[in-house]
C-alpha atoms as a PDB file:
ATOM      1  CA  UNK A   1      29.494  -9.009  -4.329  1.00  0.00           C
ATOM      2  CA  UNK A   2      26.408 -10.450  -6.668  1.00  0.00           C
ATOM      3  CA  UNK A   3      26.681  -9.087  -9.829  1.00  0.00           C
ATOM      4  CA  UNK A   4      23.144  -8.670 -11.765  1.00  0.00           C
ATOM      5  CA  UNK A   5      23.144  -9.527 -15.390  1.00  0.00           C
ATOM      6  CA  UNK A   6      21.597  -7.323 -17.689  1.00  0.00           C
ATOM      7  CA  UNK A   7      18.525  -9.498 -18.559  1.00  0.00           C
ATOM      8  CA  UNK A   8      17.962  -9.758 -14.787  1.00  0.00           C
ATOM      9  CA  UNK A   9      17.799  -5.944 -14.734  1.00  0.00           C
ATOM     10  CA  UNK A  10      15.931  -5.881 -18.150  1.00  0.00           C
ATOM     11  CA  UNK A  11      13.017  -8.529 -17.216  1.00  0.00           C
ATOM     12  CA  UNK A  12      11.424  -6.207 -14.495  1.00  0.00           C
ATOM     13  CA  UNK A  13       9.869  -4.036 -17.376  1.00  0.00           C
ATOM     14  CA  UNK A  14      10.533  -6.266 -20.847  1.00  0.00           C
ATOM     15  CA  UNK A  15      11.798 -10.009 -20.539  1.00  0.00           C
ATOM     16  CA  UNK A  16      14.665 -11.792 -21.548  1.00  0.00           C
ATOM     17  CA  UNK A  17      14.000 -14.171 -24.434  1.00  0.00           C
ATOM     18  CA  UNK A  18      13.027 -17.252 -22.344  1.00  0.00           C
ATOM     19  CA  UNK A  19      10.552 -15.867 -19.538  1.00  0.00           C
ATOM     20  CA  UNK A  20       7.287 -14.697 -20.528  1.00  0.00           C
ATOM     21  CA  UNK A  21       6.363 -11.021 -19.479  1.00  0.00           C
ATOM     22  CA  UNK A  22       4.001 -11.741 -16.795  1.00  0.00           C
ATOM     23  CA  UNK A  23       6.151 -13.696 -14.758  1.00  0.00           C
ATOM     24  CA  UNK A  24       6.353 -13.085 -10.761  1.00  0.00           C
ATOM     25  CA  UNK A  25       9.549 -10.882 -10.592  1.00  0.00           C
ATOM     26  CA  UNK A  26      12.482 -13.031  -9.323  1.00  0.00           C
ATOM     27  CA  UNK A  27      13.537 -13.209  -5.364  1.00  0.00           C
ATOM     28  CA  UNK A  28      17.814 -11.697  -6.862  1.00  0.00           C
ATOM     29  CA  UNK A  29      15.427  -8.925  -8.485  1.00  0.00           C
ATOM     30  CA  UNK A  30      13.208  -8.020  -5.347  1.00  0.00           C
ATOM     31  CA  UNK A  31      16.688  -7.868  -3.301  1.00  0.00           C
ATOM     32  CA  UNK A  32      18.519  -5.625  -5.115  1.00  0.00           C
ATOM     33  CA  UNK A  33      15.788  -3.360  -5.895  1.00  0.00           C
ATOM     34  CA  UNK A  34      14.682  -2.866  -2.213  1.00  0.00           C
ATOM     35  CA  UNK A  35      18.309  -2.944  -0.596  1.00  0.00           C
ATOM     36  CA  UNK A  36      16.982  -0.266   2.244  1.00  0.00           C
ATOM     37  CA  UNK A  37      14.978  -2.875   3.543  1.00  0.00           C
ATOM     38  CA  UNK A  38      16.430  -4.746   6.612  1.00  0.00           C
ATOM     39  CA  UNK A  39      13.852  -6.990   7.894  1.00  0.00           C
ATOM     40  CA  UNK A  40      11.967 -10.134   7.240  1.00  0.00           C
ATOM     41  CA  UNK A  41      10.495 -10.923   3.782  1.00  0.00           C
ATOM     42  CA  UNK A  42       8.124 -13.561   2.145  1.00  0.00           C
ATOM     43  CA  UNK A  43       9.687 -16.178   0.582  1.00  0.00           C
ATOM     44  CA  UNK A  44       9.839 -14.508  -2.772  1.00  0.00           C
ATOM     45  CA  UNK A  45      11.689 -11.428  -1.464  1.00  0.00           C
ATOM     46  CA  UNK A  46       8.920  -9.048  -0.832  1.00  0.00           C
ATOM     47  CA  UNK A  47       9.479  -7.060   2.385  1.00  0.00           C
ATOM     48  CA  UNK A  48       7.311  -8.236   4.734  1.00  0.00           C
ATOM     49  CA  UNK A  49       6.388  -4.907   7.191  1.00  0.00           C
ATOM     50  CA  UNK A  50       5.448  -6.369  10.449  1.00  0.00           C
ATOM     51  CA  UNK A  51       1.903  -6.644  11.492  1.00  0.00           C
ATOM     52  CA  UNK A  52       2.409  -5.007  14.836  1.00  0.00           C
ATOM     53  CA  UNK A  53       3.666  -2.054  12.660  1.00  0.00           C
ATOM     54  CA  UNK A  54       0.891  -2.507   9.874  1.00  0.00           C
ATOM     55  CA  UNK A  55      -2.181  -2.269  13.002  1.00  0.00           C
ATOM     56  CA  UNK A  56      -0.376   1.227  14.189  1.00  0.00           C
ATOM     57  CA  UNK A  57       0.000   2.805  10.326  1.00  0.00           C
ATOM     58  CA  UNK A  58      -3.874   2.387  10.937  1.00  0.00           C
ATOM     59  CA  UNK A  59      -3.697   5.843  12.872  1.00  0.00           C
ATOM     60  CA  UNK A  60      -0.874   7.934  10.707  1.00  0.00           C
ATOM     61  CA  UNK A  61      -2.409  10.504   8.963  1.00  0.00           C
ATOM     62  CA  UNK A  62      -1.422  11.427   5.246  1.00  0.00           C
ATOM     63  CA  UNK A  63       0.314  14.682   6.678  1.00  0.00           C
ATOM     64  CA  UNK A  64       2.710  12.817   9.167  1.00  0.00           C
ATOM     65  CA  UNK A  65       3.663   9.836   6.280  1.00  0.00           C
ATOM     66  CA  UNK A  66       4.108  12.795   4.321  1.00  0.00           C
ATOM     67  CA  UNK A  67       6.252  15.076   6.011  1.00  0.00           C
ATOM     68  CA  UNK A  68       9.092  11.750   7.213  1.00  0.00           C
ATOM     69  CA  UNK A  69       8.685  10.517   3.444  1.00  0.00           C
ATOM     70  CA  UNK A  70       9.560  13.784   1.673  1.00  0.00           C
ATOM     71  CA  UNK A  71      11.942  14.604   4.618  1.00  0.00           C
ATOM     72  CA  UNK A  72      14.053  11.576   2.848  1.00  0.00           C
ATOM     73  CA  UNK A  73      13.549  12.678  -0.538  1.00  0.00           C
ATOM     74  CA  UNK A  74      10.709  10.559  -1.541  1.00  0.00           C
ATOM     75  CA  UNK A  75       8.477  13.417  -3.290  1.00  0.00           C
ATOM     76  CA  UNK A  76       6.254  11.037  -5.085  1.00  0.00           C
ATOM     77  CA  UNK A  77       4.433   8.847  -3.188  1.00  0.00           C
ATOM     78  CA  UNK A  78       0.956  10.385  -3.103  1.00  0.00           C
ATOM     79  CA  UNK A  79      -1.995   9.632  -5.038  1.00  0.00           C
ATOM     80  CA  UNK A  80      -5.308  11.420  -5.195  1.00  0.00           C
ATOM     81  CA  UNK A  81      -8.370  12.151  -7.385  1.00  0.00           C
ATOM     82  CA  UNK A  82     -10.336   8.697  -6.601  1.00  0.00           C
ATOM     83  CA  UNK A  83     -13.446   7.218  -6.340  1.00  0.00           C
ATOM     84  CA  UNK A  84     -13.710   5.300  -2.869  1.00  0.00           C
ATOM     85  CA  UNK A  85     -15.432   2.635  -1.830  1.00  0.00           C
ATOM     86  CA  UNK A  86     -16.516   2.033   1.701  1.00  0.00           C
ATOM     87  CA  UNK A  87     -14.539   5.089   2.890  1.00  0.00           C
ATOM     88  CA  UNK A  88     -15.518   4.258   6.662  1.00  0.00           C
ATOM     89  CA  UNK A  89     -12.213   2.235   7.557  1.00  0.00           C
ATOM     90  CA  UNK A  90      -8.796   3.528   6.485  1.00  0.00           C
ATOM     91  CA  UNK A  91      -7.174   0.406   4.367  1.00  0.00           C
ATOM     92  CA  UNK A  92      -3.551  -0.419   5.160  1.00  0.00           C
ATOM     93  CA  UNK A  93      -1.364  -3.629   3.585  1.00  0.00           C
ATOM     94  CA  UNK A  94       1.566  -4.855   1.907  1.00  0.00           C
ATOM     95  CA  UNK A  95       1.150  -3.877  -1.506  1.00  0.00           C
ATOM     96  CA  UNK A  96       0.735  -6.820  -3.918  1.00  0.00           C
ATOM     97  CA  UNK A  97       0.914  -5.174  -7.450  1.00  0.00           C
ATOM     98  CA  UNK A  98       0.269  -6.230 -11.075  1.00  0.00           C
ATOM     99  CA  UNK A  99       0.291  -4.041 -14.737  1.00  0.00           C
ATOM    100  CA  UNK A 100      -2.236  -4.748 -17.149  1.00  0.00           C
ATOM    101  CA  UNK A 101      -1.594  -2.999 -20.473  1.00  0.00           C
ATOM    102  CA  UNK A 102      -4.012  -2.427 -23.682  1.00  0.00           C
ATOM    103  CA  UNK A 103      -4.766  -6.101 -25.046  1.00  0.00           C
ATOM    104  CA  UNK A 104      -2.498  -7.624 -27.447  1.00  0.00           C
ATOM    105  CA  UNK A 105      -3.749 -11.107 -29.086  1.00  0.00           C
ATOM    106  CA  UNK A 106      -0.016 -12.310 -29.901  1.00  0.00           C
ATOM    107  CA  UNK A 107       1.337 -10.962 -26.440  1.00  0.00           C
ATOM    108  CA  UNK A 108      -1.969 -12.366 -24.652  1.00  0.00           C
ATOM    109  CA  UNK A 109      -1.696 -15.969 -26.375  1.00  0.00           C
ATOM    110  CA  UNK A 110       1.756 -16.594 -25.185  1.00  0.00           C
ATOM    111  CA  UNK A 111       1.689 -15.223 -21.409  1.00  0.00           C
ATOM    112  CA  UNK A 112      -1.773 -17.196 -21.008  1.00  0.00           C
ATOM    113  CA  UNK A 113       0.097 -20.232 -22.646  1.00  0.00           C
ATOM    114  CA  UNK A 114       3.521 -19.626 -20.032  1.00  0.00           C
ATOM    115  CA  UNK A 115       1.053 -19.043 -16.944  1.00  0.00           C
ATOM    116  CA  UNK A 116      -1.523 -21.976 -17.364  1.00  0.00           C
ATOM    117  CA  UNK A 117       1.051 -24.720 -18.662  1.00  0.00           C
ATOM    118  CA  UNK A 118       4.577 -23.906 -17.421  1.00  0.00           C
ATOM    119  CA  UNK A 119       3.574 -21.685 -14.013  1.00  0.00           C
ATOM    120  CA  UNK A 120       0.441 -23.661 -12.951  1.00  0.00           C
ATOM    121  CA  UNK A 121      -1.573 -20.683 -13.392  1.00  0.00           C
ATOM    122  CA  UNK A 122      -5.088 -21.549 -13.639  1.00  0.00           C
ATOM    123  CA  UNK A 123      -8.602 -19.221 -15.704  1.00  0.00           C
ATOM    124  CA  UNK A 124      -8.342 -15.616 -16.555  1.00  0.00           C
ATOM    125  CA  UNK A 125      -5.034 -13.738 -16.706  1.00  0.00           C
ATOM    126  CA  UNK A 126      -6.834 -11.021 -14.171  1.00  0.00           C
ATOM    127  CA  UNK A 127      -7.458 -13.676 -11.133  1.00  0.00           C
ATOM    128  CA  UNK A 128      -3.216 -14.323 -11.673  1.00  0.00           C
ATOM    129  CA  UNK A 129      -2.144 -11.737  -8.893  1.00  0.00           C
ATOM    130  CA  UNK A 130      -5.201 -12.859  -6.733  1.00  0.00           C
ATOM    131  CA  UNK A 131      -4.470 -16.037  -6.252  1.00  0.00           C
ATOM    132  CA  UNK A 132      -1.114 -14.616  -4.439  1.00  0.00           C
ATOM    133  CA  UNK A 133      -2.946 -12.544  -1.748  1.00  0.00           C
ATOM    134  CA  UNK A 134      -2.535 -13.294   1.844  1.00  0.00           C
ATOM    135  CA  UNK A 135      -3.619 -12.039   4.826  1.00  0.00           C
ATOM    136  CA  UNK A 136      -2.167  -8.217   5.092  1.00  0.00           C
ATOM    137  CA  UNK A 137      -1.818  -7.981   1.366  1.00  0.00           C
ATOM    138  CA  UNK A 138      -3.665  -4.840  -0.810  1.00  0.00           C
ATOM    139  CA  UNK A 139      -3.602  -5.556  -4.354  1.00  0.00           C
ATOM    140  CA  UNK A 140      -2.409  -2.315  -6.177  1.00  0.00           C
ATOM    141  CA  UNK A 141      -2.962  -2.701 -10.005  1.00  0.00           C
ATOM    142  CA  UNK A 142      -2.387  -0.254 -12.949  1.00  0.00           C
ATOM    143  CA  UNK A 143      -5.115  -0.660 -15.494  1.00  0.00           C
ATOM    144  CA  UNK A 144      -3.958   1.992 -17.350  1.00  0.00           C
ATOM    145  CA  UNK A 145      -7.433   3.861 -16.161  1.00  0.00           C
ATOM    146  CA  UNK A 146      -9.636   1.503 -18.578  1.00  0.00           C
ATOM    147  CA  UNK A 147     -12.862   2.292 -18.191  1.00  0.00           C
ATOM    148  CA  UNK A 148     -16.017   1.185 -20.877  1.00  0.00           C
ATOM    149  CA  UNK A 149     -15.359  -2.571 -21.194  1.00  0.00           C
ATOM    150  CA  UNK A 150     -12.279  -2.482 -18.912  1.00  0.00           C
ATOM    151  CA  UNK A 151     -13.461  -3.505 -15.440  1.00  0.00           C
ATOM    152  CA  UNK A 152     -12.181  -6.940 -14.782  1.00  0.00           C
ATOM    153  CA  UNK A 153     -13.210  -6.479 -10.573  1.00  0.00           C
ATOM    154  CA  UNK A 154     -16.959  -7.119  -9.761  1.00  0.00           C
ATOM    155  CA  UNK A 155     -18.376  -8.842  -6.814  1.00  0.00           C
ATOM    156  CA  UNK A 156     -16.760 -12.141  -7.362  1.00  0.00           C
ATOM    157  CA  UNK A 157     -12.852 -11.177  -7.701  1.00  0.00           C
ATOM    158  CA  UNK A 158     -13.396  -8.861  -4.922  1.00  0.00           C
ATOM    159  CA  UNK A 159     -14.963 -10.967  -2.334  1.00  0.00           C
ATOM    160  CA  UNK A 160     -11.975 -13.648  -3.074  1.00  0.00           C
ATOM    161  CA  UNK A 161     -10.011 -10.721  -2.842  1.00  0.00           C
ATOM    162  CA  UNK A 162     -11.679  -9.904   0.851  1.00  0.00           C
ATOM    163  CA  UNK A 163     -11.360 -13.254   1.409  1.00  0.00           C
ATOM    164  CA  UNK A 164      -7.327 -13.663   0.898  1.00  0.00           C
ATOM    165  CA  UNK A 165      -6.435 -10.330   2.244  1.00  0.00           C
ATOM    166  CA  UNK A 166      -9.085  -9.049   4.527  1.00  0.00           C
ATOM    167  CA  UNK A 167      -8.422  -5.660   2.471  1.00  0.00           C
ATOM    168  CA  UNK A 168      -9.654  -3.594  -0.325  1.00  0.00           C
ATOM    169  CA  UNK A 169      -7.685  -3.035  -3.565  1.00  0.00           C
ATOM    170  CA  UNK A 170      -5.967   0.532  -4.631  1.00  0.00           C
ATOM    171  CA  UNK A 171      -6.871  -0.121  -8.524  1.00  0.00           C
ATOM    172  CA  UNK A 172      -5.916   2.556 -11.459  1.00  0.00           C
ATOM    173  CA  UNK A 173      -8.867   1.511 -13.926  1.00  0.00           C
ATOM    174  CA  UNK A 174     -12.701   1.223 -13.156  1.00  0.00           C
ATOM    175  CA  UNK A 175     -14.011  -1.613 -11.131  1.00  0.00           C
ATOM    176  CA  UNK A 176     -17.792  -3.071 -11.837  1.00  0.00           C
ATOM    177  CA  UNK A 177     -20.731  -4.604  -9.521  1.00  0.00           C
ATOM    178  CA  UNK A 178     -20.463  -1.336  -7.320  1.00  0.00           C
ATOM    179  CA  UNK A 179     -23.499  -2.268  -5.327  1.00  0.00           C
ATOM    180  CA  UNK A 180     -21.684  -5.710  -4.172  1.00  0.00           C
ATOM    181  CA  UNK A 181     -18.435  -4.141  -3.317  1.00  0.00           C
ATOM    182  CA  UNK A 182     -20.220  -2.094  -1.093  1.00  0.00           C
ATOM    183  CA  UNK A 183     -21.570  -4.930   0.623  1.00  0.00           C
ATOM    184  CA  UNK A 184     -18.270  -5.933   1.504  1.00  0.00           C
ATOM    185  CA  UNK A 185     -18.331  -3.811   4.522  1.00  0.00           C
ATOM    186  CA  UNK A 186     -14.421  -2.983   4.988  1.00  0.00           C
ATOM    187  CA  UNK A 187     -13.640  -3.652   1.160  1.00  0.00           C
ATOM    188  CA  UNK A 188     -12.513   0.203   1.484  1.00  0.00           C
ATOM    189  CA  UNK A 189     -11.043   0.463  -1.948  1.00  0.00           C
ATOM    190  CA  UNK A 190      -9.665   3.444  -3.894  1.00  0.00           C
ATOM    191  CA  UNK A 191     -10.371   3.001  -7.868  1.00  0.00           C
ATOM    192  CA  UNK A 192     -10.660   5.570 -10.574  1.00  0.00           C
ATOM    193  CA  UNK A 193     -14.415   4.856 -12.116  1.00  0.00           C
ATOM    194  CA  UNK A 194     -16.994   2.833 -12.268  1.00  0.00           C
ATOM    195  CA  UNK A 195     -18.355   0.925 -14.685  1.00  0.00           C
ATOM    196  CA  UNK A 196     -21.098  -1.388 -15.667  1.00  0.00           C
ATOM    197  CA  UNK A 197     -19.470  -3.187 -18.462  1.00  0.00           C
ATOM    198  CA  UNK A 198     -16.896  -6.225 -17.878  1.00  0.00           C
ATOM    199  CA  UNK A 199     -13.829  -6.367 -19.498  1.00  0.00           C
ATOM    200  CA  UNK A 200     -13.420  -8.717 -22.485  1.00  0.00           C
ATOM    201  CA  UNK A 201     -10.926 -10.794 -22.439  1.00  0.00           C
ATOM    202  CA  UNK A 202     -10.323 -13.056 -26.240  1.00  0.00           C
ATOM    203  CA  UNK A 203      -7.337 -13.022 -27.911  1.00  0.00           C
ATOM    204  CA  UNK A 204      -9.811 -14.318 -30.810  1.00  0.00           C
ATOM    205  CA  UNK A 205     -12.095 -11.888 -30.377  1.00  0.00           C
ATOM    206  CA  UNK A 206     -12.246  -8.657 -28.389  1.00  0.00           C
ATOM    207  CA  UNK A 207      -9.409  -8.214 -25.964  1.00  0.00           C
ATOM    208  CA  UNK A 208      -9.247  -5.013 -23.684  1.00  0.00           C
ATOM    209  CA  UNK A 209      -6.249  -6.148 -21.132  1.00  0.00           C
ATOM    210  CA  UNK A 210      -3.311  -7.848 -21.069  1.00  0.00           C
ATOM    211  CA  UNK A 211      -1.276  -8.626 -17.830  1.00  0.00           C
ATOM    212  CA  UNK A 212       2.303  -7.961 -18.132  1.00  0.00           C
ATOM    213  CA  UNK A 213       3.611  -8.011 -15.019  1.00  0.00           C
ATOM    214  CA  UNK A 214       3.347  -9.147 -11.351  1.00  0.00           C
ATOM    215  CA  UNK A 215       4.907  -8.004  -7.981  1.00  0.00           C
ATOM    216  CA  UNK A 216       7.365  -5.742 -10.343  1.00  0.00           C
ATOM    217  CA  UNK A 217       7.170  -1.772 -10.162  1.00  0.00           C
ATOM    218  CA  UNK A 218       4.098  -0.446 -11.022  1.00  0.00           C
ATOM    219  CA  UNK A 219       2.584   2.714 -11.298  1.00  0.00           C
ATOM    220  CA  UNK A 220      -0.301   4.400  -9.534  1.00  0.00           C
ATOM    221  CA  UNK A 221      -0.643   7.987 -10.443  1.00  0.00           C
ATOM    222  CA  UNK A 222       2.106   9.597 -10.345  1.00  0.00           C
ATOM    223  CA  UNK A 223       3.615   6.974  -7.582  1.00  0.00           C
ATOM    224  CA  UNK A 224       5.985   4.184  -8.986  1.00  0.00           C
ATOM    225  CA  UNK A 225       4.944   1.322  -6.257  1.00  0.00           C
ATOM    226  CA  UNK A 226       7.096  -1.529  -5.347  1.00  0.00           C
ATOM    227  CA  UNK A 227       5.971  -4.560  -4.403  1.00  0.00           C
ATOM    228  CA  UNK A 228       5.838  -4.614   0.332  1.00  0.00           C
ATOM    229  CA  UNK A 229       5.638  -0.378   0.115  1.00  0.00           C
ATOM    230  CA  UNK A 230       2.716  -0.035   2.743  1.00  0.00           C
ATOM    231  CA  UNK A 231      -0.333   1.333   1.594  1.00  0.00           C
ATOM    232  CA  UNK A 232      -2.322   3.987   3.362  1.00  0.00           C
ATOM    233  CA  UNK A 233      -5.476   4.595   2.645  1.00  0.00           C
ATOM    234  CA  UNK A 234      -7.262   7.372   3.810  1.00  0.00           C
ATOM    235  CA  UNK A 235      -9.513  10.588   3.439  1.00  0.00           C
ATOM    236  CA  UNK A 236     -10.032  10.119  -0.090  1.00  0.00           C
ATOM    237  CA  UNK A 237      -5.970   9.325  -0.674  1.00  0.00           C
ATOM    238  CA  UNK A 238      -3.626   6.773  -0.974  1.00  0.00           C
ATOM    239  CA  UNK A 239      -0.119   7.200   0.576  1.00  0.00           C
ATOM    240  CA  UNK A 240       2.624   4.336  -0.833  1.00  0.00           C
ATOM    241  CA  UNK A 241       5.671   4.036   2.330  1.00  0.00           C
ATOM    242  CA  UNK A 242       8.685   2.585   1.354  1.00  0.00           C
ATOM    243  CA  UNK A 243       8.653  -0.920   3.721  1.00  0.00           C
ATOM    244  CA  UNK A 244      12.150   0.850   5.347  1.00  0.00           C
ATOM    245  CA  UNK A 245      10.534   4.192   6.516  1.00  0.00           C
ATOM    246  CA  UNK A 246       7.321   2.584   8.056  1.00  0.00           C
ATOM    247  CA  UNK A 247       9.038   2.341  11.097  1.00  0.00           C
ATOM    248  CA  UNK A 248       9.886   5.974  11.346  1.00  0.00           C
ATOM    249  CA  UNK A 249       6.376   6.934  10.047  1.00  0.00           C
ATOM    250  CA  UNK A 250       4.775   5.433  12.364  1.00  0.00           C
ATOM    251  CA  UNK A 251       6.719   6.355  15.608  1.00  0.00           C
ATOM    252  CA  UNK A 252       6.953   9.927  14.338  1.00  0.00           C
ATOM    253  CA  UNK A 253       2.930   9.627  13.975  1.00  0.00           C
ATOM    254  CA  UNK A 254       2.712   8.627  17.405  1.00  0.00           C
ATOM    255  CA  UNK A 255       5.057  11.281  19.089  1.00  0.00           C
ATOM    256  CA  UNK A 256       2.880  13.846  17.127  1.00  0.00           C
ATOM    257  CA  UNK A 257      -0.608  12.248  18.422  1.00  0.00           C
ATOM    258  CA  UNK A 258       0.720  12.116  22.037  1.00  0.00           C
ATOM    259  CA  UNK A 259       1.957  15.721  21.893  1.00  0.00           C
ATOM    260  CA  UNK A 260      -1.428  16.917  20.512  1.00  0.00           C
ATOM    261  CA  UNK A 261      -3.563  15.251  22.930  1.00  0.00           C
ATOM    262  CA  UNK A 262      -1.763  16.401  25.737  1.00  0.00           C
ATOM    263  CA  UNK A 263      -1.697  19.796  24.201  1.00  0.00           C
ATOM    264  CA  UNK A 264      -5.205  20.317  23.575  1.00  0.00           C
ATOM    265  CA  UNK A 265      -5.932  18.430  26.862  1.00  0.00           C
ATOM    266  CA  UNK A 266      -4.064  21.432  28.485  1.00  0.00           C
ATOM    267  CA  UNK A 267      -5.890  24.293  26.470  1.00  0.00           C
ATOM    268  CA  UNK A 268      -9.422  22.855  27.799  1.00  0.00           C
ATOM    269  CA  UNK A 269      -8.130  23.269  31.367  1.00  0.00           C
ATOM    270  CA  UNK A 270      -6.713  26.415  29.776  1.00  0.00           C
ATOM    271  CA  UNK A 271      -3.350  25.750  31.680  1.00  0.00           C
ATOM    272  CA  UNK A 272      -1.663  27.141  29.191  1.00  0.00           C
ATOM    273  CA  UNK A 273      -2.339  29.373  25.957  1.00  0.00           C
ATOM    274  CA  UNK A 274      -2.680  28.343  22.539  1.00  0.00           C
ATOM    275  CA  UNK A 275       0.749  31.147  21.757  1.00  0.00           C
ATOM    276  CA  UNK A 276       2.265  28.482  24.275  1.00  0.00           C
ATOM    277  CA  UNK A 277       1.352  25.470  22.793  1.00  0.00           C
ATOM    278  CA  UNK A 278       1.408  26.669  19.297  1.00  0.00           C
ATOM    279  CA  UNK A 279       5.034  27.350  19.803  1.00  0.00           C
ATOM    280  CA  UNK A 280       7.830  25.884  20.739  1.00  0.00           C
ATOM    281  CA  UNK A 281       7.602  24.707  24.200  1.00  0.00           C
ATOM    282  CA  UNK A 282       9.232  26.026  27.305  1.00  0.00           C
ATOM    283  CA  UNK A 283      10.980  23.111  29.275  1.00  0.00           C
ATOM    284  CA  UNK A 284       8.231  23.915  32.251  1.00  0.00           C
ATOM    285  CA  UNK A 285       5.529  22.548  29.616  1.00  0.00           C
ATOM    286  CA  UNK A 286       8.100  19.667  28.358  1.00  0.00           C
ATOM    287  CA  UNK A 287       8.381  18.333  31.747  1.00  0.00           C
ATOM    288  CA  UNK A 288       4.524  18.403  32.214  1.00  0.00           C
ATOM    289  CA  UNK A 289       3.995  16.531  29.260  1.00  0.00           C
ATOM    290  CA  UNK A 290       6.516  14.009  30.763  1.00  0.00           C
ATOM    291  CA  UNK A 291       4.995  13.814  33.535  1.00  0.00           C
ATOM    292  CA  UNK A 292       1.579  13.549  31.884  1.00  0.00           C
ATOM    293  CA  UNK A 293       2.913  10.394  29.512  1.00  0.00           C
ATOM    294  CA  UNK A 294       3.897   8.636  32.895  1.00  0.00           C
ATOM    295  CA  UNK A 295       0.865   9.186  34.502  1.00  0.00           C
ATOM    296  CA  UNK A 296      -1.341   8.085  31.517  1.00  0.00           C
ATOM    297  CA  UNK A 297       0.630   5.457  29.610  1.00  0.00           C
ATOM    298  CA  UNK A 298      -2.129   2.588  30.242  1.00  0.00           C
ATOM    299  CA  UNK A 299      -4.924   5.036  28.812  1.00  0.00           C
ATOM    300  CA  UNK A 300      -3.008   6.101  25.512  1.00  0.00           C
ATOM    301  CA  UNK A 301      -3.587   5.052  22.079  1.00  0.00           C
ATOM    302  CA  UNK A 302       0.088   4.162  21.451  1.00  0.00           C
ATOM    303  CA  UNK A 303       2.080   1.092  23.002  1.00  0.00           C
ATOM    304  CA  UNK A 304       3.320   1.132  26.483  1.00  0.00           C
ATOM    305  CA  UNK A 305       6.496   0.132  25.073  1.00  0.00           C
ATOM    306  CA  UNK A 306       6.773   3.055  22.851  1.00  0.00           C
ATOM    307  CA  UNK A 307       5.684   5.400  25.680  1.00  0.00           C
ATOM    308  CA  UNK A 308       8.612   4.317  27.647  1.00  0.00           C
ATOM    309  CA  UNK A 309      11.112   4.610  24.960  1.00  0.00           C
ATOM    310  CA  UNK A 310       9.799   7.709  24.294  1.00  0.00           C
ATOM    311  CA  UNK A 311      10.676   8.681  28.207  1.00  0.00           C
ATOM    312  CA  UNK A 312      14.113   7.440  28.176  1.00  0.00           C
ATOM    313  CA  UNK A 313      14.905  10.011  25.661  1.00  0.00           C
ATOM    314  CA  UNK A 314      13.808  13.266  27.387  1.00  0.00           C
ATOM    315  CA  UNK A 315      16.169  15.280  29.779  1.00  0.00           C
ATOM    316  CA  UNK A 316      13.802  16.501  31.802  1.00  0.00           C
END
C-alpha cells in the first residue's frame, strides 16, 4: 500500500518547507484524493471525464445532477447567486481550478520568484493556471469575491482563455472588459461582479491578489471543487459532478428525457391521462414506451447505444 507522508497531505492547502505555495498539486496527491475515480487521467493525475460523456452532460439539467449527486451524499455541490455572461449556451468542462488570496508582498515575491525561475512560469501570477488550459477545460477560480481593483480577467485573458479551452470560466471574484467578454459569443461564464478597475498586482506597490494554489481544492460558494469534477453550467447555476458520478448523471438524465418525451408525446394524442402518466406506470404503458424507444431510436436525442442498453434491461 503507498503510504502518504504528512507534508504530502499538508502541501495541498500550506506547503512543506521546500515547495512554494502555488505549485501544481502533485500526480501521488491528485490519486489519493480522487480514489473513486476509475478512468483515464491527464498526465498529472486529473481525471479526465470522457468527451463523449462531457457532449451529453450538455443536456442534464441541474435537477437530474442534483437528485443522483445528493442520492450519494454529496449535498454541496451547487452554486448560485451569479452574474452570467453569455447565458445562451450551457458551459460544461473539466474543471481546471486555482485560489488567489488577499495580496501578500513577502508571500507574492517568493511564489513569483519559484514560478518564473524554478517552474518556467512566465508574466503575471494570474495567466499561471491559463497557460494549463486545454481543450474541454473550465477554469474555476476563487478570488475570494474581490471586486474594486480585483478583476484580473478582461478581454485579453479571456479570449486566450476561449482560445485554450473553447469554454467560459466559473470565477468567484469580479471579472472586467464586460463588453469584450460578451463578444466572445459562447464565453458563457458565471462570475460574481463586474468591475471596471484591473487588479494591481506589485509586491512594491499595491498588491490586491496573490495565487496560492493550482489544480488543488478550491472553493466556489459553498462547493469545495476538485480539480476533473465536471462543471455544469446552466440557468443561472453552476453544478460541480464528482468525475466518478458523471456517468450515472448523465444516463439517469437521459432515461428521464426519454420517459418525458414519450410521456408528453402520449398526453397530446391524449392516449393516456396525465393521473396515468403522473404516476407510476401500469406495465400496459411500460411496454408502449418500449415499444415506442424501438420504433424511434434513430430520431432520439440520446445514443443508439444507450437506447439499446436501456432495452435489454426491461421485462416487458
Amino acid at each position: 500500500m503507498r503510504k502518504v507522508s504528512f507534508c504530502s497531505l499538508f502541501i495541498l492547502f500550506l506547503s512543506c518547507s521546500t515547495v512554494s505555495l502555488a505549485q501544481q498539486i502533485s500526480k501521488e496527491e491528485l490519486l489519493f484524493l480522487t480514489p473513486q475515480w476509475k478512468g483515464e487521467r491527464f498526465p498529472d493525475g486529473r481525471p479526465k471525464v470522457s468527451d463523449d460523456l462531457i457532449k451529453r452532460m450538455k443536456l442534464v439539467t441541474h435537477e437530474e445532477a442534483w437528485a443522483v449527486m445528493k442520492g450519494e451524499n454529496y449535498k454541496h455541490q451547487y452554486a448560485e447567486g451569479w452574474l452570467v455572461v453569455n447565458p445562451d449556451s450551457v458551459l460544461v468542462g473539466r474543471a481546471l481550478t486555482a485560489t488567489f488570496m488577499p495580496g501578500r508582498p513577502d508571500v507574492q515575491r517568493v511564489i513569483t520568484e519559484k514560478g518564473q525561475k524554478k517552474d518556467g512560469r512566465i508574466k503575471d501570477q494570474n495567466s499561471w493556471p491559463v497557460d494549463m488550459l486545454v481543450k474541454g477545460d473550465v477554469y474555476v477560480a476563487d478570488q475570494f469575491g474581490a471586486h474594486e481593483d480585483g478583476p484580473t480577467i478582461g478581454d485579453n485573458l479571456a479570449n486566450s482563455i476561449y482560445a485554450k479551452s473553447g469554454n467560459g470560466i466559473v470565477y468567484e471574484g469580479a471579472i472586467r472588459d464586460i463588453a469584450g467578454l460578451k463578444e466572445i459569443g459562447s464565453f458563457t461564464s458565471y462570475v460574481r461582479s463586474y468591475h471596471p478597475s484591473h487588479h494591481l498586482n506589485n509586491p512594491d506597490g499595491e498588491l490586491n491578489t496573490t495565487l496560492v494554489g493550482i489544480n488543488k481544492p478550491t472553493r466556489i460558494g459553498k462547493v469545495m471543487v476538485m480539480p476533473g469534477d465536471i462543471v455544469l453550467g446552466r440557468d443561472g447555476g453552476v453544478s460541480f459532478i464528482p468525475p466518478h458520478l458523471v456517468e450515472k448523471v448523465v444516463k439517469t438524465s437521459e432515461v428521464v428525457r426519454l420517459r418525458d418525451m414519450f410521456g408528453h408525446q402520449r398526453l397530446r394524442e391524449q392516449k393516456y391521462t396525465a393521473g396515468q402518466i403522473d404516476n407510476r406506470w401500469s406495465p400496459e404503458i411500460e411496454k408502449d414506451f418500449s415499444k415506442w424507444l424501438t420504433d424511434h431510436a434513430n430520431e432520439l436525442p440520446v445514443p443508439k447505444e444507450q437506447i439499446q442498453e436501456l432495452l435489454k434491461t426491461r421485462t416487458w
